[in-house]
ModelCIF file with pLDDT and N, C-alpha, C, O atoms, coordinates in Angstrom:
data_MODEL
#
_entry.id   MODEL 
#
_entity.id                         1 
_entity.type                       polymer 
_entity.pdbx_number_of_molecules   1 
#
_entity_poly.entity_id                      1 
_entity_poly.type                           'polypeptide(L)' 
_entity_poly.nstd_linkage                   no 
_entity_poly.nstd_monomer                   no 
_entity_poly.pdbx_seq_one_letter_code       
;(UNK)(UNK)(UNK)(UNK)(UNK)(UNK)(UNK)(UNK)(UNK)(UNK)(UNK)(UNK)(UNK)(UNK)(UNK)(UNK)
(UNK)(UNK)(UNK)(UNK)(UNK)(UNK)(UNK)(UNK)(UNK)(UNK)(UNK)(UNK)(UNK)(UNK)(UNK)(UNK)
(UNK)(UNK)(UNK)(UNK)(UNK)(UNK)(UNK)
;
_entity_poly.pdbx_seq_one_letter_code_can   XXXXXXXXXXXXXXXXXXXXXXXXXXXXXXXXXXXXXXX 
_entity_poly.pdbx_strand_id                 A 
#
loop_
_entity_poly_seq.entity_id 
_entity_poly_seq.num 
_entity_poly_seq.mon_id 
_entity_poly_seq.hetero 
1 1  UNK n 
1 2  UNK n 
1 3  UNK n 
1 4  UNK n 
1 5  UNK n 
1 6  UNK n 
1 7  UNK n 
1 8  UNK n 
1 9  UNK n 
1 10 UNK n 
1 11 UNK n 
1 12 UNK n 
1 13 UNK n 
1 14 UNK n 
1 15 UNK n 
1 16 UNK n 
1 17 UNK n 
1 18 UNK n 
1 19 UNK n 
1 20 UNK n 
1 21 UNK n 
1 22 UNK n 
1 23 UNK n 
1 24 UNK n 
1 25 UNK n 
1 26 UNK n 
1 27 UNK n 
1 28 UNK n 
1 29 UNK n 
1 30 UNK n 
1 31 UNK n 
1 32 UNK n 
1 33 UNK n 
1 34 UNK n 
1 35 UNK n 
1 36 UNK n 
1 37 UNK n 
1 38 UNK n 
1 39 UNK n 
#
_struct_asym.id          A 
_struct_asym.entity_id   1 
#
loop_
_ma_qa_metric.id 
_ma_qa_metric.mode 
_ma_qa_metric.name 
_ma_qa_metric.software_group_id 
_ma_qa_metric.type 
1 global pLDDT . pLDDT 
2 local  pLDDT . pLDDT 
#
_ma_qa_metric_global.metric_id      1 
_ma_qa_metric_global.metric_value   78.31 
_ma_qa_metric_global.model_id       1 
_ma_qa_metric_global.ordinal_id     1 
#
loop_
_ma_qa_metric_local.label_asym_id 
_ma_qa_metric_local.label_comp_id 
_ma_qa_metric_local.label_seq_id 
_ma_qa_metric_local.metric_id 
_ma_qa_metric_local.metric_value 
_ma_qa_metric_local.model_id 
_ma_qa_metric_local.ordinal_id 
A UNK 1  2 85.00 1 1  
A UNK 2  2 85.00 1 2  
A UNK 3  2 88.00 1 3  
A UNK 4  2 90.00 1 4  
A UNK 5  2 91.00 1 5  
A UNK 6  2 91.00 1 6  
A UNK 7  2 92.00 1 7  
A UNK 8  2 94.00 1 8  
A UNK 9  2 93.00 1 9  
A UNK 10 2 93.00 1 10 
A UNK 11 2 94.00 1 11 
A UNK 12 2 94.00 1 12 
A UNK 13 2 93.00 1 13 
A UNK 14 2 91.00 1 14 
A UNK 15 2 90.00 1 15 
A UNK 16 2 87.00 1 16 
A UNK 17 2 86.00 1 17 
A UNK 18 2 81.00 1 18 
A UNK 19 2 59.00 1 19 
A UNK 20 2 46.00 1 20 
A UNK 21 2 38.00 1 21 
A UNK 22 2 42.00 1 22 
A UNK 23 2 42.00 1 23 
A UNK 24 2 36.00 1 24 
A UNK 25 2 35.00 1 25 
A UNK 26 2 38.00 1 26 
A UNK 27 2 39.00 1 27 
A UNK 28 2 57.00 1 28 
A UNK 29 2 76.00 1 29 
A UNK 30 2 89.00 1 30 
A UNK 31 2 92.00 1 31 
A UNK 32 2 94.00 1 32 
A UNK 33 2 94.00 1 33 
A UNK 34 2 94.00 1 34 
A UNK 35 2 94.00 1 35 
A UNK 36 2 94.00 1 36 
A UNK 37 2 93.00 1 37 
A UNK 38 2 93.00 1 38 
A UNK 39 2 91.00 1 39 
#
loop_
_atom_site.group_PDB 
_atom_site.id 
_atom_site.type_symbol 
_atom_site.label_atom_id 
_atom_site.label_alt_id 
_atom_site.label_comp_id 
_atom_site.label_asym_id 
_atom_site.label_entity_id 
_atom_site.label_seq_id 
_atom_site.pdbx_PDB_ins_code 
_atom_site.Cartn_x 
_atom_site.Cartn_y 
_atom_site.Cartn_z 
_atom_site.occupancy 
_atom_site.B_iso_or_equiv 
_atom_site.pdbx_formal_charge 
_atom_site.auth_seq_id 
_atom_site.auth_comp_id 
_atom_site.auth_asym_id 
_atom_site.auth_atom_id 
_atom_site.pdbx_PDB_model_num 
ATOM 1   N N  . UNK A 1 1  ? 139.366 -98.482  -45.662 1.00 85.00 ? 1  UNK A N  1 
ATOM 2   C CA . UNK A 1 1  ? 138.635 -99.092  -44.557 1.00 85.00 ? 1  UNK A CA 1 
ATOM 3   C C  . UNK A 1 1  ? 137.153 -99.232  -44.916 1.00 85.00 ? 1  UNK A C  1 
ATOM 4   O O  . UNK A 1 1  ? 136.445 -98.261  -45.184 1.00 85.00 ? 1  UNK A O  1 
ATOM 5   N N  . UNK A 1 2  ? 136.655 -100.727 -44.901 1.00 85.00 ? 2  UNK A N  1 
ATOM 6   C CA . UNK A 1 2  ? 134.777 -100.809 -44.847 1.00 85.00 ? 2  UNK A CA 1 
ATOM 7   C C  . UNK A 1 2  ? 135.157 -100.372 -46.392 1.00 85.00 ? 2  UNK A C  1 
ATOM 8   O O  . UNK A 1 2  ? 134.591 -99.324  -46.703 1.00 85.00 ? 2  UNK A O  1 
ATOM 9   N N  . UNK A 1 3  ? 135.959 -100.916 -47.399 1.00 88.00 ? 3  UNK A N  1 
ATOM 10  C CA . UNK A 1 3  ? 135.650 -101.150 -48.743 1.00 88.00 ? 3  UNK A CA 1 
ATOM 11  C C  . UNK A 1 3  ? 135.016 -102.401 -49.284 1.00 88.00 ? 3  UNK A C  1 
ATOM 12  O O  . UNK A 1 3  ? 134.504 -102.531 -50.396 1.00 88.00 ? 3  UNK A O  1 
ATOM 13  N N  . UNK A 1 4  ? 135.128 -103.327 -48.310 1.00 90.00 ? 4  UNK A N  1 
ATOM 14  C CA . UNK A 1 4  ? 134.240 -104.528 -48.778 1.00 90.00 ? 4  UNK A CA 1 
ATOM 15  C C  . UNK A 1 4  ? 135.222 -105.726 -49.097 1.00 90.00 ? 4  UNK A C  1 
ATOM 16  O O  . UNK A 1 4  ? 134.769 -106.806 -49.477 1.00 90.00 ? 4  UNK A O  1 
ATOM 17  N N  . UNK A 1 5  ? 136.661 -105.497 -48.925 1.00 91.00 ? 5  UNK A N  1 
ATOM 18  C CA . UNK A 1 5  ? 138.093 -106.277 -49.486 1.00 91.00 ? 5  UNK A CA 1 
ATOM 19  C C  . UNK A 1 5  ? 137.710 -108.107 -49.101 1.00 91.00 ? 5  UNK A C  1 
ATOM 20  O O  . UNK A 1 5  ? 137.718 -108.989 -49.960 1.00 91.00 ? 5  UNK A O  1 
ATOM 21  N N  . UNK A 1 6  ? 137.355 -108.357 -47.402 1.00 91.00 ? 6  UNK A N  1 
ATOM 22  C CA . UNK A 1 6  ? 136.986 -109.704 -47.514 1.00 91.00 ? 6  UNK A CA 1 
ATOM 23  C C  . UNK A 1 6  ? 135.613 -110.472 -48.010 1.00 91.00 ? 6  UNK A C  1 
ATOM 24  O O  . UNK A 1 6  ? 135.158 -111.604 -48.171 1.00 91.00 ? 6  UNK A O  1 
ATOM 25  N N  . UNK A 1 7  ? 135.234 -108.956 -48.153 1.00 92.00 ? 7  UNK A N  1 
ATOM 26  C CA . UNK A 1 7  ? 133.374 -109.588 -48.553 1.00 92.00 ? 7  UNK A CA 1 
ATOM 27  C C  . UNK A 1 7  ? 133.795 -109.816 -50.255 1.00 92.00 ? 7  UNK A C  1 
ATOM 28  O O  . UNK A 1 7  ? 133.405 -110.902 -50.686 1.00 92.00 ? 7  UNK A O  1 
ATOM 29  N N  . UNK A 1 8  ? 134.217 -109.315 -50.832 1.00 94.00 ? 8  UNK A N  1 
ATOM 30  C CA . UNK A 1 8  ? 135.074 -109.495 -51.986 1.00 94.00 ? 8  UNK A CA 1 
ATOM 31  C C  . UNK A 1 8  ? 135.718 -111.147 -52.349 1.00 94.00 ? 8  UNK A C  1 
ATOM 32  O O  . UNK A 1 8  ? 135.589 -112.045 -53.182 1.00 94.00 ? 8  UNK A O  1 
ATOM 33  N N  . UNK A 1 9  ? 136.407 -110.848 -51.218 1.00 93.00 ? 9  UNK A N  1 
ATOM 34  C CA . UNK A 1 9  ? 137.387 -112.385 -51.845 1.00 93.00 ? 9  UNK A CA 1 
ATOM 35  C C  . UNK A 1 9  ? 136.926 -113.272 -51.244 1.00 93.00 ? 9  UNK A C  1 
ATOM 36  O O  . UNK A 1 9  ? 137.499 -114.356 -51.357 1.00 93.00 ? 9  UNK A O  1 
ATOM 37  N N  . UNK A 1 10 ? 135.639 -113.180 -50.311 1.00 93.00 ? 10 UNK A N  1 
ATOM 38  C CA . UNK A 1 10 ? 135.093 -114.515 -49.677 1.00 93.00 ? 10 UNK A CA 1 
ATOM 39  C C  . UNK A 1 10 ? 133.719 -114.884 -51.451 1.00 93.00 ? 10 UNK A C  1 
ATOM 40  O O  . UNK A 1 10 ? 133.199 -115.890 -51.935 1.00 93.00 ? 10 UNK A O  1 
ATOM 41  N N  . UNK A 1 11 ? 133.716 -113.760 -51.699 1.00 94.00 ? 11 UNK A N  1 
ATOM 42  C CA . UNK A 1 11 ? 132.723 -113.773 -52.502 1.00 94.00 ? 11 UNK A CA 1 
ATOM 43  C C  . UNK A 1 11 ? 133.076 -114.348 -54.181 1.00 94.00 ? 11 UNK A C  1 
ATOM 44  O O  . UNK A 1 11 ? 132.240 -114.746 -54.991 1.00 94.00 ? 11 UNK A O  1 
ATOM 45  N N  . UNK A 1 12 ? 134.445 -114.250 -54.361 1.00 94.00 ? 12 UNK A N  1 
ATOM 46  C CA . UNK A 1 12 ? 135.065 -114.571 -55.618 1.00 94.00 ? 12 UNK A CA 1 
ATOM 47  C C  . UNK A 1 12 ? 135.075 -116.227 -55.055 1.00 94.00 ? 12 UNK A C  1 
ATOM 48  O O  . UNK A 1 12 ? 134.673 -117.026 -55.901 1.00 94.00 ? 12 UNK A O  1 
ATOM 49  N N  . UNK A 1 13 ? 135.467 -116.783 -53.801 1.00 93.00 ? 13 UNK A N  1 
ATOM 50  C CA . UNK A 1 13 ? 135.727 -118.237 -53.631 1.00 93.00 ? 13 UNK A CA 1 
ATOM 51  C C  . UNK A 1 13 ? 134.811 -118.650 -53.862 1.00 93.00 ? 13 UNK A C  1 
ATOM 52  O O  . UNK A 1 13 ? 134.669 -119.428 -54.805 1.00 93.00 ? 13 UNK A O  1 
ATOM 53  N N  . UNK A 1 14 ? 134.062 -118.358 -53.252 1.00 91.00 ? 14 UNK A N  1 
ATOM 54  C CA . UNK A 1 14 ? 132.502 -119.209 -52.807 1.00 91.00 ? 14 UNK A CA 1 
ATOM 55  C C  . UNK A 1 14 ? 132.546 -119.447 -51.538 1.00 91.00 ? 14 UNK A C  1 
ATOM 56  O O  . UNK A 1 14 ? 131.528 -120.079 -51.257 1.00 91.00 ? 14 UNK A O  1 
ATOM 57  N N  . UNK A 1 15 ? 133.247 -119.259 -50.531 1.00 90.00 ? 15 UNK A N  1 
ATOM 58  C CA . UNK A 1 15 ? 134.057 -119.909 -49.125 1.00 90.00 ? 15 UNK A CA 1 
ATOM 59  C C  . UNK A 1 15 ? 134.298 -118.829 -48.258 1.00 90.00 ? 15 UNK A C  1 
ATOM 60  O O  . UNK A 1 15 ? 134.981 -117.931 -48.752 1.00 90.00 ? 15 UNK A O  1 
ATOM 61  N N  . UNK A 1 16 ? 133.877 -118.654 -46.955 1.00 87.00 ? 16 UNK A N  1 
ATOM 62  C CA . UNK A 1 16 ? 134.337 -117.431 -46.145 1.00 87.00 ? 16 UNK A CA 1 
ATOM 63  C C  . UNK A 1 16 ? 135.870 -117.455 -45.457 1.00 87.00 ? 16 UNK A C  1 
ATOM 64  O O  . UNK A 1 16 ? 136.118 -117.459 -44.252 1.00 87.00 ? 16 UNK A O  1 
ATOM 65  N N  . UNK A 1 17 ? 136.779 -117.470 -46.517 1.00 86.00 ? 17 UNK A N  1 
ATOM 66  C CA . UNK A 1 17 ? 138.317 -118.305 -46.292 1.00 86.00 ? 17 UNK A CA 1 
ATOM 67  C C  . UNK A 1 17 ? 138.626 -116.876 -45.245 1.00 86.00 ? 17 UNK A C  1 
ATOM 68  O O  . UNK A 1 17 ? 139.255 -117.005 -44.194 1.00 86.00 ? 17 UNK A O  1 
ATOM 69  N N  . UNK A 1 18 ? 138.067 -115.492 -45.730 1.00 81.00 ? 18 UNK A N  1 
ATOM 70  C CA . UNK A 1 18 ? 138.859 -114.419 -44.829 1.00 81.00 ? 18 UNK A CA 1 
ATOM 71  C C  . UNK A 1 18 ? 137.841 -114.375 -43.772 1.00 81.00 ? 18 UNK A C  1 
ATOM 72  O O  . UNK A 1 18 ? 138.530 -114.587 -42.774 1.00 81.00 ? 18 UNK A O  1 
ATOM 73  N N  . UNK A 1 19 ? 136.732 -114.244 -43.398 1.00 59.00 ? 19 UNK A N  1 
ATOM 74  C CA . UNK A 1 19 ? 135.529 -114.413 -42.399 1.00 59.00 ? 19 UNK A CA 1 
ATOM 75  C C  . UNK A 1 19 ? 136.340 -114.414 -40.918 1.00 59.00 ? 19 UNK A C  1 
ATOM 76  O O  . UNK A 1 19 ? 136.795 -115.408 -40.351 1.00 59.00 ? 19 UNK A O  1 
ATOM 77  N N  . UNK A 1 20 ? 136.380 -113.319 -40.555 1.00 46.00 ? 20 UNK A N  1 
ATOM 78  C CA . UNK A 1 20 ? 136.582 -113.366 -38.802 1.00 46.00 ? 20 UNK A CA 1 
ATOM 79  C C  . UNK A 1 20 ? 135.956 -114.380 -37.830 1.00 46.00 ? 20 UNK A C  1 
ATOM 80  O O  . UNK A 1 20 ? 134.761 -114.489 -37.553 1.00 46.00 ? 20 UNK A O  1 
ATOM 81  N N  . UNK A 1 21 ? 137.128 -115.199 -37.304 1.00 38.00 ? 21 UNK A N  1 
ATOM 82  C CA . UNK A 1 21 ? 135.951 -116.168 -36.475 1.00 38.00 ? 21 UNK A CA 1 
ATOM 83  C C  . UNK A 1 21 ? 136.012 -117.278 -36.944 1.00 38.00 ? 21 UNK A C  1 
ATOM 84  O O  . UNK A 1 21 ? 136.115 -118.270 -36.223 1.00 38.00 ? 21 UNK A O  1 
ATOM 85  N N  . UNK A 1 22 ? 135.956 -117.344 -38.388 1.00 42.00 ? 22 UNK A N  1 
ATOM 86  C CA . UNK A 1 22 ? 135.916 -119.140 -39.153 1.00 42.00 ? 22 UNK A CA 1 
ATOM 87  C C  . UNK A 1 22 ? 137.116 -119.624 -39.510 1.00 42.00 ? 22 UNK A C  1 
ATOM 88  O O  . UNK A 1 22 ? 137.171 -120.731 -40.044 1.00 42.00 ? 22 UNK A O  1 
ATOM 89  N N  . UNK A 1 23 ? 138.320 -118.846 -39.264 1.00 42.00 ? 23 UNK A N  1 
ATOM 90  C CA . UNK A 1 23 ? 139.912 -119.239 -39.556 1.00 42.00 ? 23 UNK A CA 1 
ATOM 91  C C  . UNK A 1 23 ? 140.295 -119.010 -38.128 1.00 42.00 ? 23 UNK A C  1 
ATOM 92  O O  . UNK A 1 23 ? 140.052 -118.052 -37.394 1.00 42.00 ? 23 UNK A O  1 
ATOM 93  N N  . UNK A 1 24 ? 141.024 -120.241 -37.887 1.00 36.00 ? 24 UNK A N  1 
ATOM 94  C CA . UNK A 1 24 ? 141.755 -120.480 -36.901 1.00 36.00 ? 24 UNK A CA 1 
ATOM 95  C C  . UNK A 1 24 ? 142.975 -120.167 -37.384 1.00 36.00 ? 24 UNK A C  1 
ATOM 96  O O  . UNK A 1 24 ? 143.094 -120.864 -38.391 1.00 36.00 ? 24 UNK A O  1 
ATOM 97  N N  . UNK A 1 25 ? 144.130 -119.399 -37.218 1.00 35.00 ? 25 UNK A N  1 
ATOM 98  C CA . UNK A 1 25 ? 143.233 -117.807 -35.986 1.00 35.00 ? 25 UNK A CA 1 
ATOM 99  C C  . UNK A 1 25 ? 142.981 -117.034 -36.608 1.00 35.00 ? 25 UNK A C  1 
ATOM 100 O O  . UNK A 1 25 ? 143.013 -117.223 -37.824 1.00 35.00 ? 25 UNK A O  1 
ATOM 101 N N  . UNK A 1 26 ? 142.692 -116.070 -36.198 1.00 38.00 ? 26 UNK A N  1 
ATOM 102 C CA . UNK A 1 26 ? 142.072 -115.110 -36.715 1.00 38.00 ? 26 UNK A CA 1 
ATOM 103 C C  . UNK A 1 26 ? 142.651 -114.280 -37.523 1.00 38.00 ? 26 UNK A C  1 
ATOM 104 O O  . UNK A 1 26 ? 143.879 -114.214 -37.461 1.00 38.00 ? 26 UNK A O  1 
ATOM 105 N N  . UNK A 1 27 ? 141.815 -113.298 -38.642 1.00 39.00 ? 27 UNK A N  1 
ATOM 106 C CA . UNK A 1 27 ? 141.984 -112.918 -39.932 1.00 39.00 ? 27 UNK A CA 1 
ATOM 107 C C  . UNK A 1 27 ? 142.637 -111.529 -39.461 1.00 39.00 ? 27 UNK A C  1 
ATOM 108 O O  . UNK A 1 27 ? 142.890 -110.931 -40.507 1.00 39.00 ? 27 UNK A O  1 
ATOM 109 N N  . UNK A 1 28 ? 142.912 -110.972 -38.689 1.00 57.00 ? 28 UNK A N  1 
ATOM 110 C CA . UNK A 1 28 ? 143.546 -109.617 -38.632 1.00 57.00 ? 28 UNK A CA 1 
ATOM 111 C C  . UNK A 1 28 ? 144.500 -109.322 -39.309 1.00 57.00 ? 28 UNK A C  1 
ATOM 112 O O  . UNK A 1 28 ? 144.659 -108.287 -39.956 1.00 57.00 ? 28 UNK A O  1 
ATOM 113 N N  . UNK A 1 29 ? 145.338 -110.393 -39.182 1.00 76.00 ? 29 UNK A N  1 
ATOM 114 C CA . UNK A 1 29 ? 146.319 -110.244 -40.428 1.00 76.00 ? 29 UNK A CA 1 
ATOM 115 C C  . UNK A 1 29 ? 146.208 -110.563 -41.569 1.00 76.00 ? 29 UNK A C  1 
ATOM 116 O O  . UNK A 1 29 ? 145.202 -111.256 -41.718 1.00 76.00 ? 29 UNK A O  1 
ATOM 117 N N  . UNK A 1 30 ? 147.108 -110.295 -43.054 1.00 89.00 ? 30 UNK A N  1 
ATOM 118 C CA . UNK A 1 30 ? 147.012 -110.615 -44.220 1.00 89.00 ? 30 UNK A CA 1 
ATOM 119 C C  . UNK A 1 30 ? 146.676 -112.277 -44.592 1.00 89.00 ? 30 UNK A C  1 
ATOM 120 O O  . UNK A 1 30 ? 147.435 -113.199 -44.294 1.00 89.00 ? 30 UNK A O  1 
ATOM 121 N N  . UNK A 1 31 ? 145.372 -112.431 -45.305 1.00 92.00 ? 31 UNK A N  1 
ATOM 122 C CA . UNK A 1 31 ? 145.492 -113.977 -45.692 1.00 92.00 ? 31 UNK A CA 1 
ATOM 123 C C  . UNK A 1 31 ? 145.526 -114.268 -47.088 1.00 92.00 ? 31 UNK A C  1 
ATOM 124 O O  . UNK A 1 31 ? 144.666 -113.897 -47.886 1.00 92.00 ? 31 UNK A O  1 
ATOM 125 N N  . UNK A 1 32 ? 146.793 -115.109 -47.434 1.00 94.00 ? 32 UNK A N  1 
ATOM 126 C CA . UNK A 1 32 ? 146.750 -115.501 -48.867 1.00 94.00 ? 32 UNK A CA 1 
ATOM 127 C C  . UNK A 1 32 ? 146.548 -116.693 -49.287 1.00 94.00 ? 32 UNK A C  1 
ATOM 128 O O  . UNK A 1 32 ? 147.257 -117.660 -49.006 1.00 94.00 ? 32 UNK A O  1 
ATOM 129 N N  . UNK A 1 33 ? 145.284 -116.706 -50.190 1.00 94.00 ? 33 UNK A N  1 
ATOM 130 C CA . UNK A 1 33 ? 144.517 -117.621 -50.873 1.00 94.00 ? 33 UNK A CA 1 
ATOM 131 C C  . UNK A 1 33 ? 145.187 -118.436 -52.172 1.00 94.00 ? 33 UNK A C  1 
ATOM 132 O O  . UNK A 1 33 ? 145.136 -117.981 -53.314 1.00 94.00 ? 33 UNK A O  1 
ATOM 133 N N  . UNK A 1 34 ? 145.761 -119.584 -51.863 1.00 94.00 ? 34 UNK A N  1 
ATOM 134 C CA . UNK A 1 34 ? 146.201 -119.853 -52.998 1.00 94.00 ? 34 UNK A CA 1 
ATOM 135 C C  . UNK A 1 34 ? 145.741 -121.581 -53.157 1.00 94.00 ? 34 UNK A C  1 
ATOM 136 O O  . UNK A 1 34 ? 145.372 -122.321 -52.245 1.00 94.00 ? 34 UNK A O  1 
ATOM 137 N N  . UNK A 1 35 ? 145.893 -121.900 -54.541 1.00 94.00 ? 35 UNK A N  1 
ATOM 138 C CA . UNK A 1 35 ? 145.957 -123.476 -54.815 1.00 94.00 ? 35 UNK A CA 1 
ATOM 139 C C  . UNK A 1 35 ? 146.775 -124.736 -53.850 1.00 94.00 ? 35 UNK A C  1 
ATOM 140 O O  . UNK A 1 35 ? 147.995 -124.733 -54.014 1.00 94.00 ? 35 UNK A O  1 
ATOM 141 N N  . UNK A 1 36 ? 146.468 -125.342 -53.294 1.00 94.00 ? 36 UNK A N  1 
ATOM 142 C CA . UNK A 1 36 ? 147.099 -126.036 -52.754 1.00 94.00 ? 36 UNK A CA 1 
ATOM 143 C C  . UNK A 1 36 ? 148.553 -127.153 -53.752 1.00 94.00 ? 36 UNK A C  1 
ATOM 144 O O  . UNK A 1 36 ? 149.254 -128.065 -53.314 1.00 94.00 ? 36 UNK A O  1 
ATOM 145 N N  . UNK A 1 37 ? 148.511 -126.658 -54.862 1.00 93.00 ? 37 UNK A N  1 
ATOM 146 C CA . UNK A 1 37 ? 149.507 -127.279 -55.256 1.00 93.00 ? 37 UNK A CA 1 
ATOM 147 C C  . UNK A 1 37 ? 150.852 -126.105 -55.754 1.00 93.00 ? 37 UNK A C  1 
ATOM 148 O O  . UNK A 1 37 ? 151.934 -126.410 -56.257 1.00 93.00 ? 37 UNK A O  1 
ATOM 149 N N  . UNK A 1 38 ? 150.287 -124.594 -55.382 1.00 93.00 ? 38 UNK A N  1 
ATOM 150 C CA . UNK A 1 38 ? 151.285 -123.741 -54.854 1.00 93.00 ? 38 UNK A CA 1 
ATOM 151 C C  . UNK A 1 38 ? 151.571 -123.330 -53.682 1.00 93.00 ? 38 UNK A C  1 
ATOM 152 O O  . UNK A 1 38 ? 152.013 -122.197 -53.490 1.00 93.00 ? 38 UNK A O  1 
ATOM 153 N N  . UNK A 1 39 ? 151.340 -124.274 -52.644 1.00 91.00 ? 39 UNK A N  1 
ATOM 154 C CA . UNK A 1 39 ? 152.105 -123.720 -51.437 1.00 91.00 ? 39 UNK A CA 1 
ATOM 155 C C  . UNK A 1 39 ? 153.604 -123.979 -51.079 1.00 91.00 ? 39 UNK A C  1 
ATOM 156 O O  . UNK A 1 39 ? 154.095 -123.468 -50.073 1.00 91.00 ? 39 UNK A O  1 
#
């Protein structure tokens, strides 16, 4: 807990893809980041 996990992977994108609030809906649950030509 408060290890830094989305400040992390918002920070590897460049993009606040996990950011509470900026994903409709919301990030409480697990979000996986992938290429759009692997979904």
């Amino acid at each position: 807990t408060g290890a830094g996990k989305s400040t992390l992977v918002n920070s590897l994108l460049g993009a606040p893809l996990t950011r509470p609030g900026v994903l409709r809906p919301t990030t409480r649950s697990p979000v996986l980041v992938h290429h759009p030509s692997d979904e």
